[in-house]
C-alpha atoms as a PDB file:
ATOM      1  CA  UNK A   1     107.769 210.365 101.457  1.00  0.00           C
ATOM      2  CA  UNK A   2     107.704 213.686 101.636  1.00  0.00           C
ATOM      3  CA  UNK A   3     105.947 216.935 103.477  1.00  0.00           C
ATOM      4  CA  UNK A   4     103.718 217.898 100.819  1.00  0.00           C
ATOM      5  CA  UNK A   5     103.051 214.281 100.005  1.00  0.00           C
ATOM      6  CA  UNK A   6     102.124 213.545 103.338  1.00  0.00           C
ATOM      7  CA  UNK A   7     100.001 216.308 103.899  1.00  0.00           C
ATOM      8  CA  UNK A   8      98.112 215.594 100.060  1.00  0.00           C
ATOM      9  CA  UNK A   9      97.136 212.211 101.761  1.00  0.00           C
ATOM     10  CA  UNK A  10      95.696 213.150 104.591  1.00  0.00           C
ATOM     11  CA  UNK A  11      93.799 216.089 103.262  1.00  0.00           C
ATOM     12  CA  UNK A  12      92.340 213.869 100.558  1.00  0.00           C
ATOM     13  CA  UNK A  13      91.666 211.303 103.861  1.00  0.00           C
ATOM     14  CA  UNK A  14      90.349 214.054 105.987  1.00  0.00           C
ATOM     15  CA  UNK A  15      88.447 216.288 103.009  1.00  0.00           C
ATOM     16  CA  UNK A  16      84.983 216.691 104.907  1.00  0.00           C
ATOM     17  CA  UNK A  17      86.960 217.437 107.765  1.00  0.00           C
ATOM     18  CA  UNK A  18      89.454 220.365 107.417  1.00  0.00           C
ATOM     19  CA  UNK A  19      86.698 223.379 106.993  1.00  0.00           C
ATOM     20  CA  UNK A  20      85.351 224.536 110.609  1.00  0.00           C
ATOM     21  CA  UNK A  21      86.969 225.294 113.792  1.00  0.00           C
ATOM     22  CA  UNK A  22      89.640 222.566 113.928  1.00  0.00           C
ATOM     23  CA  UNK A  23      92.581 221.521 116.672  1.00  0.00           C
ATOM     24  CA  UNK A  24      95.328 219.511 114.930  1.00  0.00           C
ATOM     25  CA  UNK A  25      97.696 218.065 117.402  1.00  0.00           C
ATOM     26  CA  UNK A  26     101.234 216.800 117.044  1.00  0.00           C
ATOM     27  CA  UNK A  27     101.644 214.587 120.556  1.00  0.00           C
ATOM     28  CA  UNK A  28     104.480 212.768 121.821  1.00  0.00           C
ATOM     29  CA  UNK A  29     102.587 210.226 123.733  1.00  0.00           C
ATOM     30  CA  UNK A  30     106.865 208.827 125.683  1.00  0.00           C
ATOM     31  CA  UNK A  31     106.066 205.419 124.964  1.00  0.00           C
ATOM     32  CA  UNK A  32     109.267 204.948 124.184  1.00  0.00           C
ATOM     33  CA  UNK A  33     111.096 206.278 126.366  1.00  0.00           C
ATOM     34  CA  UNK A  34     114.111 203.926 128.333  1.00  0.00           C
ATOM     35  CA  UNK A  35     114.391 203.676 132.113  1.00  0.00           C
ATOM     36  CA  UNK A  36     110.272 205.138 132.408  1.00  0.00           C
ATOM     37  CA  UNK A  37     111.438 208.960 132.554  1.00  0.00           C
ATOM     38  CA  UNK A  38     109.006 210.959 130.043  1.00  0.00           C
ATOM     39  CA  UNK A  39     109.743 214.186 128.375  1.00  0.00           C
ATOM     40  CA  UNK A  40     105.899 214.060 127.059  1.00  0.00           C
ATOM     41  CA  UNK A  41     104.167 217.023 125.189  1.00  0.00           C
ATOM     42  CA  UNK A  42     101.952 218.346 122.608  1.00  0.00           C
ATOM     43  CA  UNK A  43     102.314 221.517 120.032  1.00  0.00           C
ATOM     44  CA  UNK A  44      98.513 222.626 119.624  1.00  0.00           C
ATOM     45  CA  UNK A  45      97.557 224.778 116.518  1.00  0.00           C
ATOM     46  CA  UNK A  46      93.766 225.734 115.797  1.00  0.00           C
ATOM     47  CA  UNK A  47      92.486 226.224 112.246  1.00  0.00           C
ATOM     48  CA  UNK A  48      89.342 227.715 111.182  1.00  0.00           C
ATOM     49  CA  UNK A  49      88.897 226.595 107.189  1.00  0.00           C
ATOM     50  CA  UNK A  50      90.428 224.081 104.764  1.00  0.00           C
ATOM     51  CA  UNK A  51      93.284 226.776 103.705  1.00  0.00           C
ATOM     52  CA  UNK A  52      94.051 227.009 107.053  1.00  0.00           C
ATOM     53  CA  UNK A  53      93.908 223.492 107.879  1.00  0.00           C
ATOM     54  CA  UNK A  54      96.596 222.444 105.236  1.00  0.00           C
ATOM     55  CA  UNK A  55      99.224 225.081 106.742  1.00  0.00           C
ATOM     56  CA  UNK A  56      99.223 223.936 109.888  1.00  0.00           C
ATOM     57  CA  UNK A  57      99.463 220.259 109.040  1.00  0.00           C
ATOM     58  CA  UNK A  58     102.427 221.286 107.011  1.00  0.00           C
ATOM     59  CA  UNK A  59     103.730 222.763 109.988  1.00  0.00           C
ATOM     60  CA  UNK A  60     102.995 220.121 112.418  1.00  0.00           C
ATOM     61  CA  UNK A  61     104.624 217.479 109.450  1.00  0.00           C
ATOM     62  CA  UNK A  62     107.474 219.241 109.090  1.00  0.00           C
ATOM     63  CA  UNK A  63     108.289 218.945 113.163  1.00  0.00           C
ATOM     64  CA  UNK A  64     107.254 215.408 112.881  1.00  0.00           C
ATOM     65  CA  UNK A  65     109.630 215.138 110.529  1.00  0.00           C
ATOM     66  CA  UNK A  66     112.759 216.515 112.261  1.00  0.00           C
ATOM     67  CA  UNK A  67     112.087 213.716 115.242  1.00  0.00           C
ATOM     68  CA  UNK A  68     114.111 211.264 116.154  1.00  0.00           C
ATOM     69  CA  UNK A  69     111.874 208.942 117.278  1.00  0.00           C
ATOM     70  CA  UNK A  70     108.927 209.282 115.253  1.00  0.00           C
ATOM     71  CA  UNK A  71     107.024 205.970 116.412  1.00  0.00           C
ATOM     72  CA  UNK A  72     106.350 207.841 119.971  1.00  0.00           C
ATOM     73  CA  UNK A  73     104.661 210.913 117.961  1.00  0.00           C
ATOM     74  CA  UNK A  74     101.187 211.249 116.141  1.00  0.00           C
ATOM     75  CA  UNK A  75      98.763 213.480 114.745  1.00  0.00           C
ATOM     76  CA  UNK A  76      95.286 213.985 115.885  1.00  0.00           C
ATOM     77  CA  UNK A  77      92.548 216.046 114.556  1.00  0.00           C
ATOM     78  CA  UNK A  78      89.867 217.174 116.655  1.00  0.00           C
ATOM     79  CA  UNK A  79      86.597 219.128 116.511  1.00  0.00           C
ATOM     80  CA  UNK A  80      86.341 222.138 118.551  1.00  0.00           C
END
């Protein structure tokens, strides 16, 4: 599947969601990771309407994307 089909889904998933002051997160929670040595971290982007909203989850997608292991990384939305 693709960015922009990604991202379609989860707007149309999150739709009363995206307008407001929003912080999407990409997180690599190092579940995975062999021998217990985590590299974890998080890239943090804040969005304040819809418009806004749908860029950065494009954003965050497309670095999800270019993971390796993309089991150990998820999205979260969060009110701020």
């Amino acid at each position: 599947m693709n960015i922009e089909t990604n991202a379609d889904i989860i707007m149309k998933k999150f739709a009363a969601f995206t307008d407001g002051v929003r912080v999407q997160m990409l997180v690599d929670r190092g579940t995975g990771k062999a021998g217990g040595g985590s590299e974890r971290w998080i890239n943090k982007l804040i969005s304040t309407n819809t418009e806004q909203f749908r860029i950065n989850l494009e954003k965050l997608l497309v670095q999800q994307s270019r993971i390796k292991k993309q089991e150990d990384v998820r999205l979260y939305f969060i009110a701020a």
